[in-house]
Protein backbone atom coordinates (compact mmCIF):
# COMPACT_ATOMS: atom_id res chain seq x y z
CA UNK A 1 -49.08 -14.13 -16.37
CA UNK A 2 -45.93 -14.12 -19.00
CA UNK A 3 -45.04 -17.14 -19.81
CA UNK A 4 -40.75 -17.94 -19.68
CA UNK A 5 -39.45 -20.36 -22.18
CA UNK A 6 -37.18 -22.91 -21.16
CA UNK A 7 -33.71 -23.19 -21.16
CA UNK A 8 -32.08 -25.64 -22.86
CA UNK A 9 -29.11 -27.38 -21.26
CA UNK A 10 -26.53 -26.04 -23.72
CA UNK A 11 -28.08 -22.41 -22.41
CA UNK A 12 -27.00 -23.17 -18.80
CA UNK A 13 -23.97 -21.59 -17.51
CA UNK A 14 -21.99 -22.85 -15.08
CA UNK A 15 -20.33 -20.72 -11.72
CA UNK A 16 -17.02 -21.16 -13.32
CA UNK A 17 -18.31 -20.40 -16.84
CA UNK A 18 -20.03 -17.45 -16.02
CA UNK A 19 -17.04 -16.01 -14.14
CA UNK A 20 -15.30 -16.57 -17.34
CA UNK A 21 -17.44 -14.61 -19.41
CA UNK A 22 -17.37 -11.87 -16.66
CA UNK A 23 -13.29 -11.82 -16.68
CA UNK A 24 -14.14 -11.75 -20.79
CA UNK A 25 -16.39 -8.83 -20.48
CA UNK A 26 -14.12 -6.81 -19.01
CA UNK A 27 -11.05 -7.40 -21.18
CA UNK A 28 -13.30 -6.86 -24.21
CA UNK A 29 -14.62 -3.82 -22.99
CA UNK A 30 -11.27 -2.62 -21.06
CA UNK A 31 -12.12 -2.69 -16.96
CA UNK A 32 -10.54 -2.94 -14.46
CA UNK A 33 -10.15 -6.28 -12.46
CA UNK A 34 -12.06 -5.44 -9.24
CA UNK A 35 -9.76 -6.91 -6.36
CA UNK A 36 -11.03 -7.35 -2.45
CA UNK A 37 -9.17 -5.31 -0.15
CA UNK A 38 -5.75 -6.60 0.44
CA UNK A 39 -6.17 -9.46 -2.18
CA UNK A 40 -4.14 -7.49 -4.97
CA UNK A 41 -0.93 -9.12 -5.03
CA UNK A 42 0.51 -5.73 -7.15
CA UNK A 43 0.16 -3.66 -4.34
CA UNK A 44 2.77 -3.31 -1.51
CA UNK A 45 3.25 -0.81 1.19
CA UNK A 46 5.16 2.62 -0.43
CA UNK A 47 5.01 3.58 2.87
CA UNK A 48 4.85 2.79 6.85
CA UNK A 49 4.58 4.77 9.95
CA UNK A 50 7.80 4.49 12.37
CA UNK A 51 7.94 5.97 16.07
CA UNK A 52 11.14 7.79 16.73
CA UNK A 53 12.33 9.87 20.20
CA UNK A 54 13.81 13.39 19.70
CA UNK A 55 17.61 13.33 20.36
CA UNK A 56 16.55 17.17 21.52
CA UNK A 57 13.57 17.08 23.76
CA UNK A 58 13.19 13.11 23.90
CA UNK A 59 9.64 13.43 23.25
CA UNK A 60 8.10 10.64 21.03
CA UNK A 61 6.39 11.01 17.55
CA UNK A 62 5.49 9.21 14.58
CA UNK A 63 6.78 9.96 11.47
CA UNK A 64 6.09 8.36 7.56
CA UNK A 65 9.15 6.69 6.13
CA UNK A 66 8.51 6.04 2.31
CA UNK A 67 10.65 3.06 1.29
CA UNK A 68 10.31 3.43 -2.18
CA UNK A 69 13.01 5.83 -2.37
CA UNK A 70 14.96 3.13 -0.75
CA UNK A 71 18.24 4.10 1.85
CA UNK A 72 18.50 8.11 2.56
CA UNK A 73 19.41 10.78 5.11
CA UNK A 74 17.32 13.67 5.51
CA UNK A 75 16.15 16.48 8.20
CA UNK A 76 13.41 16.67 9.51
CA UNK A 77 11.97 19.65 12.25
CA UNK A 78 10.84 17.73 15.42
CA UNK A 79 6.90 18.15 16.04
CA UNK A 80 7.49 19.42 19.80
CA UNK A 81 10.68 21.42 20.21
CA UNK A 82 11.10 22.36 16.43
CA UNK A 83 14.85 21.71 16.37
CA UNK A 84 16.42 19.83 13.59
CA UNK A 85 16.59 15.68 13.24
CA UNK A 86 18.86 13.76 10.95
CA UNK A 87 16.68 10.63 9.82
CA UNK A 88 18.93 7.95 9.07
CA UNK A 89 16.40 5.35 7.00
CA UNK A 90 17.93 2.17 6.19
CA UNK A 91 15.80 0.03 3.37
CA UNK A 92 16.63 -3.57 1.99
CA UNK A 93 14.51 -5.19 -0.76
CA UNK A 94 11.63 -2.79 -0.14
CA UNK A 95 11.06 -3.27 3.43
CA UNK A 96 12.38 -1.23 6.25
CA UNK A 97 15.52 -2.21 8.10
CA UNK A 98 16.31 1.01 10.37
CA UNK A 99 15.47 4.41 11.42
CA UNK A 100 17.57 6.22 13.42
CA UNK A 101 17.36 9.63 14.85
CA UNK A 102 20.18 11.89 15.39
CA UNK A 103 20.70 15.55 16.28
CA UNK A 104 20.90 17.44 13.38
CA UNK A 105 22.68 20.49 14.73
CA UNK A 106 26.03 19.84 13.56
């Protein structure tokens, strides 16, 4: 049977302390900060799903509307009739405001 040798107080580590040292292991040996899904304050949405009706056909579909560009106009094919839809995306302070859906055809 081995034999352990005490610790002495001083040698004790508290919860805090020892989450300490951890956050000092990794900045002394350069790693990442491992963050709990959805806890990362850094992170927001670059992008968010919005359901729009073909002027066209009428038929509904989803589309992905990355606000990071911010504001724009674009065209975009619809997913059931393949004719031609002017997206109208309106962004303020990151965060979608509009989308609007217009026929594209002139």
């Amino acid at each position: 049977m081995a034999i352990r040798p005490q610790q002495k107080p001083s040698q004790i580590l508290t919860r805090s302390e020892a989450a300490a040292s951890a956050a000092e292991i990794d900045l002394a040996y350069g790693l990442e900060p491992v963050y709990e899904a959805g806890s990362d304050p850094r992170l927001v949405a670059l992008s968010t799903f919005k359901k729009i009706r073909c002027p066209h056909c009428f038929e509904r579909s989803e589309i992905s509307v990355e606000t990071i560009y911010g504001s724009q106009r674009y065209i975009q094919d619809c997913q059931v009739c393949c004719q031609a839809i002017l997206l109208i995306i309106e962004v303020a302070n990151g965060e979608l405001v509009k989308v609007t859906a217009e026929r594209g055809d002139g």
